[in-house]
PDB file of N, CA and C in Angstrom:
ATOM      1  N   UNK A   1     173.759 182.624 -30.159  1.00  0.00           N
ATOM      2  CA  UNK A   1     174.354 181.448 -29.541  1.00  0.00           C
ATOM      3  C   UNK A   1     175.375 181.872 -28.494  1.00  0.00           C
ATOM      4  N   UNK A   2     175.447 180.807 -27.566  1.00  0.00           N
ATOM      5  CA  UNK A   2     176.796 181.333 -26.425  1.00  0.00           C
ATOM      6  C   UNK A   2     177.456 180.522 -26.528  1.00  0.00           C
ATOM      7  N   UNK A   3     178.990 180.804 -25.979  1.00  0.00           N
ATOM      8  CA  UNK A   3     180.045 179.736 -26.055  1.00  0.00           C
ATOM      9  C   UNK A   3     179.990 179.746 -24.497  1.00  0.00           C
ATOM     10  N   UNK A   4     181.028 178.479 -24.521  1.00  0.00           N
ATOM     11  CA  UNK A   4     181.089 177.678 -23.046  1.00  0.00           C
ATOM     12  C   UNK A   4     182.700 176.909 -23.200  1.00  0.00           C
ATOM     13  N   UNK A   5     183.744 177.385 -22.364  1.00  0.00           N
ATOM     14  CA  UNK A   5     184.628 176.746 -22.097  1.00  0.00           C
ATOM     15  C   UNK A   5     184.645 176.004 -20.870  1.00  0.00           C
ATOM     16  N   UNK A   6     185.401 174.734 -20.506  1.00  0.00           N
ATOM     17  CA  UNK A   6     185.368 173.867 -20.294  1.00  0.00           C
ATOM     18  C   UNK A   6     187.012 174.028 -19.410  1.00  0.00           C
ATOM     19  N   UNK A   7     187.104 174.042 -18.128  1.00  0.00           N
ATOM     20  CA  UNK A   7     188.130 173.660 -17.738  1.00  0.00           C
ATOM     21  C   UNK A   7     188.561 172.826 -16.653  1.00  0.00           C
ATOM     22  N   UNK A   8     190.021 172.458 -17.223  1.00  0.00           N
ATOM     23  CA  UNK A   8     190.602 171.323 -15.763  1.00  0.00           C
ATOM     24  C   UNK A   8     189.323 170.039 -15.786  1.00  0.00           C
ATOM     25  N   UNK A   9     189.264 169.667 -17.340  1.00  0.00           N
ATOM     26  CA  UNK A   9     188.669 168.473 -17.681  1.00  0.00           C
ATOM     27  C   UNK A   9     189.677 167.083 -17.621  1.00  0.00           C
ATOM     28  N   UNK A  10     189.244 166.278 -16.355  1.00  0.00           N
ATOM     29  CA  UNK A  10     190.130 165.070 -16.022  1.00  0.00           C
ATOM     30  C   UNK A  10     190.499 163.875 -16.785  1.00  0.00           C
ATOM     31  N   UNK A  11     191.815 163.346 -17.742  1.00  0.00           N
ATOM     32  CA  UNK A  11     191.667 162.464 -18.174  1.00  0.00           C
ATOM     33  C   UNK A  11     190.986 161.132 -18.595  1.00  0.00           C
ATOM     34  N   UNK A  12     190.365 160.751 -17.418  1.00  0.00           N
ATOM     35  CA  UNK A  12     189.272 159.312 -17.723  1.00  0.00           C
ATOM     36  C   UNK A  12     187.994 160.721 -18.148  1.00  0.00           C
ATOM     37  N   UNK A  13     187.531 161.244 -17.786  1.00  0.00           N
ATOM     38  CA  UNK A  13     186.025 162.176 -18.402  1.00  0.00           C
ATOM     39  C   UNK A  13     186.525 162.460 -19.764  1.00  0.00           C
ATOM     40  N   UNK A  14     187.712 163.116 -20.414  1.00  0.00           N
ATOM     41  CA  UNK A  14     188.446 163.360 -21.616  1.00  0.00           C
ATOM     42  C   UNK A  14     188.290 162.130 -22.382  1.00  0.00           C
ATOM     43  N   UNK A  15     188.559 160.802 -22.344  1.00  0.00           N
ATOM     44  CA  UNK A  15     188.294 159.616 -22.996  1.00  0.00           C
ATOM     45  C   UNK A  15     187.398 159.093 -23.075  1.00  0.00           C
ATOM     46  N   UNK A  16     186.327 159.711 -22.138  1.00  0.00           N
ATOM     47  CA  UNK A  16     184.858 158.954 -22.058  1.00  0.00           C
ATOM     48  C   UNK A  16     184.144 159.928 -23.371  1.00  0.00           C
ATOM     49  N   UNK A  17     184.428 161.212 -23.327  1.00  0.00           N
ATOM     50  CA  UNK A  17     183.944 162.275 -24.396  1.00  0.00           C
ATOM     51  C   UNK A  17     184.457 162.143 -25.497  1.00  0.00           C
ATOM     52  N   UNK A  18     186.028 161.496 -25.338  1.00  0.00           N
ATOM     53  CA  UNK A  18     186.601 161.504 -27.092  1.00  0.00           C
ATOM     54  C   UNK A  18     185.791 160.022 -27.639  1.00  0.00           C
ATOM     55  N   UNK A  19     185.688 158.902 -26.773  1.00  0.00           N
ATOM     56  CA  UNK A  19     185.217 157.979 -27.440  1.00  0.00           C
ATOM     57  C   UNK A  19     183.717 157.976 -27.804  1.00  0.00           C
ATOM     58  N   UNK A  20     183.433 158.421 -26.810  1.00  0.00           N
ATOM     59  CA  UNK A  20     182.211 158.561 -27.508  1.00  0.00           C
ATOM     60  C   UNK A  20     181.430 159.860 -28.617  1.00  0.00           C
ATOM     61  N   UNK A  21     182.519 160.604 -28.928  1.00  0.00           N
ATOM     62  CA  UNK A  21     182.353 161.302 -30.100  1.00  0.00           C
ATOM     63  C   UNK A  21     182.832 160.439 -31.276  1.00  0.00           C
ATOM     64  N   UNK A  22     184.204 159.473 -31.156  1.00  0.00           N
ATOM     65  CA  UNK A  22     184.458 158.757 -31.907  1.00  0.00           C
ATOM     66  C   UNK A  22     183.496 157.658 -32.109  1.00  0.00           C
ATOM     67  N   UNK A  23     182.636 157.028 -31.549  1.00  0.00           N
ATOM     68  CA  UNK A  23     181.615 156.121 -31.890  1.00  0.00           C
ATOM     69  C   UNK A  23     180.404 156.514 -32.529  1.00  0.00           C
ATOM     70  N   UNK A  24     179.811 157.582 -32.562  1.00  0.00           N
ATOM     71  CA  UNK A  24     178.928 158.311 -33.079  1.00  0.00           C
ATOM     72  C   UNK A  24     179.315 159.542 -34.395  1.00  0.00           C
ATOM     73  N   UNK A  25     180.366 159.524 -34.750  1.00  0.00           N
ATOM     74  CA  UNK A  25     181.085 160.276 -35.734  1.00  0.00           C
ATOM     75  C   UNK A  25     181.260 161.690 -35.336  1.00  0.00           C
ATOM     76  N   UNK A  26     180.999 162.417 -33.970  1.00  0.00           N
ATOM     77  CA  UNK A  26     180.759 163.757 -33.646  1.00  0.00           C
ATOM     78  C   UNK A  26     182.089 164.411 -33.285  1.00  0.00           C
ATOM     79  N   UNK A  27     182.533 165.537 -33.568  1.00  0.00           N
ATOM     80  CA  UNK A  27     183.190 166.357 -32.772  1.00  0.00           C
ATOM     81  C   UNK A  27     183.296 166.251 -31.291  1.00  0.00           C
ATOM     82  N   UNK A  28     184.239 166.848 -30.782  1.00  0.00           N
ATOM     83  CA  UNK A  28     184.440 166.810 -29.552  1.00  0.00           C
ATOM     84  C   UNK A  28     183.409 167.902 -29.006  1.00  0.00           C
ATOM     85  N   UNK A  29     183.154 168.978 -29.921  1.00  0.00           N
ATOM     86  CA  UNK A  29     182.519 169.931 -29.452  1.00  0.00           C
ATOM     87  C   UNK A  29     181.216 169.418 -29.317  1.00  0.00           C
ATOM     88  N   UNK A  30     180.280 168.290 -30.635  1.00  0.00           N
ATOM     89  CA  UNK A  30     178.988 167.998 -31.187  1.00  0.00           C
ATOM     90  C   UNK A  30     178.795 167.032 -29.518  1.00  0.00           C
ATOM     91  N   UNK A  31     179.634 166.205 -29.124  1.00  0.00           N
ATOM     92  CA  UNK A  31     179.763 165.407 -28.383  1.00  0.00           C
ATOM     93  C   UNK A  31     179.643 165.812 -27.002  1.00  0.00           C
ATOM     94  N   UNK A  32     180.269 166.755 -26.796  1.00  0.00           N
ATOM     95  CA  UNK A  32     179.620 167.457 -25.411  1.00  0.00           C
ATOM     96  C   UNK A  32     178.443 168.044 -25.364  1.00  0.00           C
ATOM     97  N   UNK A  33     177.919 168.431 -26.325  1.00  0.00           N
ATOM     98  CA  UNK A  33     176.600 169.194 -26.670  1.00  0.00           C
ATOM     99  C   UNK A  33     175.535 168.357 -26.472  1.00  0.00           C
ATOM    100  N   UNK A  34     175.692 167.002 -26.680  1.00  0.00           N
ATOM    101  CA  UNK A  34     174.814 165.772 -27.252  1.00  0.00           C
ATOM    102  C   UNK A  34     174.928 165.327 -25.662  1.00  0.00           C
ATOM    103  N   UNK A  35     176.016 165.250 -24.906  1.00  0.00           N
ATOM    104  CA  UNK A  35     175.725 164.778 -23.683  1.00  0.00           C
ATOM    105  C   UNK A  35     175.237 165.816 -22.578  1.00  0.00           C
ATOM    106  N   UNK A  36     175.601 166.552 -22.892  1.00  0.00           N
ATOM    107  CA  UNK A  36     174.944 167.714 -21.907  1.00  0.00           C
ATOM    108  C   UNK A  36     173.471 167.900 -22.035  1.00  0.00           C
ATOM    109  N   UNK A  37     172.416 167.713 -23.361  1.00  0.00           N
ATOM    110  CA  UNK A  37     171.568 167.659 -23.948  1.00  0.00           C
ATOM    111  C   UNK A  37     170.901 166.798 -23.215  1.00  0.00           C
ATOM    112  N   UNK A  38     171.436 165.380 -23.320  1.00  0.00           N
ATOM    113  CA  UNK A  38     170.723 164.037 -22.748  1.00  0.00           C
ATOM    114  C   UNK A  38     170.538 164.297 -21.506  1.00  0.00           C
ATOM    115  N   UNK A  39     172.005 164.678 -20.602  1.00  0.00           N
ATOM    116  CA  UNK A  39     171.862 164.336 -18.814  1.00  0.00           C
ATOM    117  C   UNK A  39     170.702 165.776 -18.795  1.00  0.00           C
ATOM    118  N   UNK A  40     170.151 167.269 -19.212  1.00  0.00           N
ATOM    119  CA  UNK A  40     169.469 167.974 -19.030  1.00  0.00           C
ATOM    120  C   UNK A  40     168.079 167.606 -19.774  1.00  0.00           C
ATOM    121  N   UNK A  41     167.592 166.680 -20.325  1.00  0.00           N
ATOM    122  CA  UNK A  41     166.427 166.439 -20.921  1.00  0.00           C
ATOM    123  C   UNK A  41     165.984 165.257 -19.651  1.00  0.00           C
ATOM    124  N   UNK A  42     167.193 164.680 -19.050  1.00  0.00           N
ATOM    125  CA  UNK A  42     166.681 163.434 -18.035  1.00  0.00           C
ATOM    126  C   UNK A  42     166.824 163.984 -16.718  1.00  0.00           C
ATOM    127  N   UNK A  43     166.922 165.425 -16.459  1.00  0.00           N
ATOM    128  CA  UNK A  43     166.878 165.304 -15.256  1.00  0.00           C
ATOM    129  C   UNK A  43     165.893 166.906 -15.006  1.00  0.00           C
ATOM    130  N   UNK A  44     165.980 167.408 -15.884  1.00  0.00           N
ATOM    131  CA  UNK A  44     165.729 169.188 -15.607  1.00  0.00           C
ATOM    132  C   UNK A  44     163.971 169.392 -15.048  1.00  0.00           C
ATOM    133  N   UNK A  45     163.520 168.188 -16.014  1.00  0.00           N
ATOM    134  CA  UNK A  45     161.800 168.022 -16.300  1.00  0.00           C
ATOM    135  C   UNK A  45     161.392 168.024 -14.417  1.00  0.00           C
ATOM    136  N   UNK A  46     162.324 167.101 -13.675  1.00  0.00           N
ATOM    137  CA  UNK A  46     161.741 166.769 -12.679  1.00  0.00           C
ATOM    138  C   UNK A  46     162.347 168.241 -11.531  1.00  0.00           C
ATOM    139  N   UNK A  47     163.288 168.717 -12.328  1.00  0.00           N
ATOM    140  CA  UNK A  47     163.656 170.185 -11.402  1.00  0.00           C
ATOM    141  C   UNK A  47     162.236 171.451 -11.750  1.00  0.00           C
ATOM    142  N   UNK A  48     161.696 171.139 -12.518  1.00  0.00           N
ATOM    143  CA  UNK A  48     160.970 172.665 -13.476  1.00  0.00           C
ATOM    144  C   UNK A  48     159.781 171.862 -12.773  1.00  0.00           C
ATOM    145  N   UNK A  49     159.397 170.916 -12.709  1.00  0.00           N
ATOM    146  CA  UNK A  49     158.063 170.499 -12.119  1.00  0.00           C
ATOM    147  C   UNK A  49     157.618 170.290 -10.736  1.00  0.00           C
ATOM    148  N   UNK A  50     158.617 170.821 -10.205  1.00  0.00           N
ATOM    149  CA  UNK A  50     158.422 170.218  -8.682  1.00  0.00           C
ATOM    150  C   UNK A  50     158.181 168.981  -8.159  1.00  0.00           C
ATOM    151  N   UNK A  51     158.443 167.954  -8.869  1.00  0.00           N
ATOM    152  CA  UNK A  51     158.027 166.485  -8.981  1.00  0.00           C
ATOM    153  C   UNK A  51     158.879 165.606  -7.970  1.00  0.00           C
ATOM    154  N   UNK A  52     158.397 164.969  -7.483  1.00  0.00           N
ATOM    155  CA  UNK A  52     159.483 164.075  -6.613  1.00  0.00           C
ATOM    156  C   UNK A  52     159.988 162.942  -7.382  1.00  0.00           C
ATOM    157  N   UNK A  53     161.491 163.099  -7.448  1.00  0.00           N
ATOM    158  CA  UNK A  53     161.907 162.388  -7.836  1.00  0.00           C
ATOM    159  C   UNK A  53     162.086 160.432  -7.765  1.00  0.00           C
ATOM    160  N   UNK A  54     161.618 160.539  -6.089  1.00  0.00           N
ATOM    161  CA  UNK A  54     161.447 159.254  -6.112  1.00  0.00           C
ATOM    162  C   UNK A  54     159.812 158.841  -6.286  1.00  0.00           C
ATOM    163  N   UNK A  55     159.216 159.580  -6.763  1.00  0.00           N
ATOM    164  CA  UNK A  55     157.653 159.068  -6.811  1.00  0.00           C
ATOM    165  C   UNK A  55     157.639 157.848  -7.578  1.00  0.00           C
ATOM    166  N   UNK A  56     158.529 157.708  -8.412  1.00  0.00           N
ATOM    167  CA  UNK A  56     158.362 156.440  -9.374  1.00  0.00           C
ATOM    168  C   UNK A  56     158.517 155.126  -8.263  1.00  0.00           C
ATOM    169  N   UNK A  57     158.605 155.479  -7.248  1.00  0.00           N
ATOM    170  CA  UNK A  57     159.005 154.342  -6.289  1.00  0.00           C
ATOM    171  C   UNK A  57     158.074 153.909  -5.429  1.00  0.00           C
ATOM    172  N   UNK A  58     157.013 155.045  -5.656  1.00  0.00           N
ATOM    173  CA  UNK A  58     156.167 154.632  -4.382  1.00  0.00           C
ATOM    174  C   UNK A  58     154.861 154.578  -5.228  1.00  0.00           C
ATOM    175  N   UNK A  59     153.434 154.017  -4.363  1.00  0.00           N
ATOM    176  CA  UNK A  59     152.301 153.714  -4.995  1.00  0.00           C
ATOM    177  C   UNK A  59     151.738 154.609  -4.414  1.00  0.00           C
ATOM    178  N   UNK A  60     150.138 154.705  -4.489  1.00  0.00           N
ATOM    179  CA  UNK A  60     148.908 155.298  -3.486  1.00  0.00           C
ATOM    180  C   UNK A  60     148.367 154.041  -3.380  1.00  0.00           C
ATOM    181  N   UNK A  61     147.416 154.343  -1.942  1.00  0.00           N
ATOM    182  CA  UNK A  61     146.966 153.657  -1.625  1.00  0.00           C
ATOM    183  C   UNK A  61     145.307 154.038  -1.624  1.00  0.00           C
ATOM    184  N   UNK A  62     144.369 153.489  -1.729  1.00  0.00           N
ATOM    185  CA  UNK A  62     142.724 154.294  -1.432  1.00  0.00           C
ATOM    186  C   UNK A  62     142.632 154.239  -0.297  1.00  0.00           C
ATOM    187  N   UNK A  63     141.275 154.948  -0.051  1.00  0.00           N
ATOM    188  CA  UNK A  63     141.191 155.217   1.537  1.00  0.00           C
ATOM    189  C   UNK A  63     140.681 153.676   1.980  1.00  0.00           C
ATOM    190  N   UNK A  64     140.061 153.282   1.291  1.00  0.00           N
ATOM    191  CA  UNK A  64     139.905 151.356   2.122  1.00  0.00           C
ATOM    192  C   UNK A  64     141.229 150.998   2.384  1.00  0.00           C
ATOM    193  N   UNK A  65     142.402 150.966   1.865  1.00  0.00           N
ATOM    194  CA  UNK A  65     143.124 150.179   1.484  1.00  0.00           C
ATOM    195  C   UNK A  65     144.125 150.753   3.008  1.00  0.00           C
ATOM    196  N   UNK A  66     144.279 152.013   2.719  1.00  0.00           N
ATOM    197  CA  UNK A  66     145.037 153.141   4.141  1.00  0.00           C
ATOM    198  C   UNK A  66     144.008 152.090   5.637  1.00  0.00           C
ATOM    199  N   UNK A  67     142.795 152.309   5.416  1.00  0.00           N
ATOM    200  CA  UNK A  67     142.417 151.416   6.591  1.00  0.00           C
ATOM    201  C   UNK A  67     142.073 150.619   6.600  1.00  0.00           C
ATOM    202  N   UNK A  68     142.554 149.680   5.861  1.00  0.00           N
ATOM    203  CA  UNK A  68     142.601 148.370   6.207  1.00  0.00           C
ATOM    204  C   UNK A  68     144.210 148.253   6.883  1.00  0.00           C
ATOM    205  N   UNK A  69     145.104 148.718   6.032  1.00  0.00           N
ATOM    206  CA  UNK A  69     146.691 148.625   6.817  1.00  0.00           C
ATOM    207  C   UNK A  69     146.716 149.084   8.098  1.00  0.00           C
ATOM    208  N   UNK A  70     146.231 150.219   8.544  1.00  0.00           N
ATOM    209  CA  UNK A  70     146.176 150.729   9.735  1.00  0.00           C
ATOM    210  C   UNK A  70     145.296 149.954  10.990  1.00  0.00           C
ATOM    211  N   UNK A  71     144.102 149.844  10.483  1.00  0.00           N
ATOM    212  CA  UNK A  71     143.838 148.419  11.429  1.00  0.00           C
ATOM    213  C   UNK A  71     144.508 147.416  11.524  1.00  0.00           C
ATOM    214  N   UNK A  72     145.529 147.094  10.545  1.00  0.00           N
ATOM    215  CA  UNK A  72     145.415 145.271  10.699  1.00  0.00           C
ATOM    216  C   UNK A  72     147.021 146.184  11.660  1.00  0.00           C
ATOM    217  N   UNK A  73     147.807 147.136  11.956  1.00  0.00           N
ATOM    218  CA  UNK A  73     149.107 147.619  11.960  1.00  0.00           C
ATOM    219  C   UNK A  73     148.948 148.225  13.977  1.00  0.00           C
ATOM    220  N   UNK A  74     147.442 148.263  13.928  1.00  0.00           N
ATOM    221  CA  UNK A  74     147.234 149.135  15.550  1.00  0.00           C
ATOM    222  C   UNK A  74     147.291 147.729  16.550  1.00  0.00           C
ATOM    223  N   UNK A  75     147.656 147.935  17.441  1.00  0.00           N
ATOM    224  CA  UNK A  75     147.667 146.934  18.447  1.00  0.00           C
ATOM    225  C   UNK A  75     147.469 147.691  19.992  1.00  0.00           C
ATOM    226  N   UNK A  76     146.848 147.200  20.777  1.00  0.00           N
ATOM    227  CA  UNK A  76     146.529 148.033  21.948  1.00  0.00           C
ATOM    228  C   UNK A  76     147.737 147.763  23.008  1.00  0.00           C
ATOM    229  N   UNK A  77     147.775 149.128  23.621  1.00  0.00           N
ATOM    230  CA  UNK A  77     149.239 149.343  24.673  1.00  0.00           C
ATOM    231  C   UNK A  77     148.966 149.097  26.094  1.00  0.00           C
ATOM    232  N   UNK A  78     149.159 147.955  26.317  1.00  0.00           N
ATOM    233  CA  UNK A  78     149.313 147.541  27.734  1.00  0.00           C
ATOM    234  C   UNK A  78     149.924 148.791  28.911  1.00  0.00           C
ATOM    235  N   UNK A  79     149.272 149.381  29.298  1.00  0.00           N
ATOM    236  CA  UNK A  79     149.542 150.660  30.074  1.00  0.00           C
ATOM    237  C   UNK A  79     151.269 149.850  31.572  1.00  0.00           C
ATOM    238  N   UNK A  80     150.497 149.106  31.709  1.00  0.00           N
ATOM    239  CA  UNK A  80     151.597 147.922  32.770  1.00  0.00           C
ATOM    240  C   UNK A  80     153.102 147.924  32.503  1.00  0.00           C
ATOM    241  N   UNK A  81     153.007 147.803  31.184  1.00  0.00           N
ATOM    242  CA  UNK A  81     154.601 147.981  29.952  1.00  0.00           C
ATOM    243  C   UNK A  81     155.099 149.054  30.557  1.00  0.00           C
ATOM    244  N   UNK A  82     154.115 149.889  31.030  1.00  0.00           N
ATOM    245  CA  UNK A  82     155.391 151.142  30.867  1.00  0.00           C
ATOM    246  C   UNK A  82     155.152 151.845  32.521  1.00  0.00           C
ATOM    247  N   UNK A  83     154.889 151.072  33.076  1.00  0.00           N
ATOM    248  CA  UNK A  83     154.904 151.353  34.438  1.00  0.00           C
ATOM    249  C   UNK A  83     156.244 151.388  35.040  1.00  0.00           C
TER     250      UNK A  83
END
């Protein structure tokens, strides 16, 4: 096992860790362990996988679907405009 000290930990973060060791019955020590645990189980998966993080945001589209948007999106350029 390794140890891990902790320094120049800021009052409001100090009360957010004592209470919530106090709401769950844990040590201060069990309590940092338990949150460090959570924020690295919710975020590490998408560091180790190369995954984009915002993919949950976006859809695919099929290839009908890509051209149908792209037709209905093309409009022809009046060459005159830019005379």
């Amino acid at each position: 096992m390794y140890a891990l000290t902790l320094h120049n930990i800021d009052s409001q973060m100090y009360a957010s860790i004592k209470m919530f060791a106090e709401e769950d019955d844990l040590s201060l020590n069990q309590a940092v362990k338990k949150l460090l645990k959570m924020a690295l189980e919710k975020f590490m998966p998408l560091k180790r996988s190369g995954e984009n993080p915002f993919a949950r945001f976006s859809g695919t589209w099929t290839e009908d679907e890509a051209r149908e948007f792209t037709s209905a999106v093309r409009r022809e350029i009046n060459e005159e405009d830019w005379a």
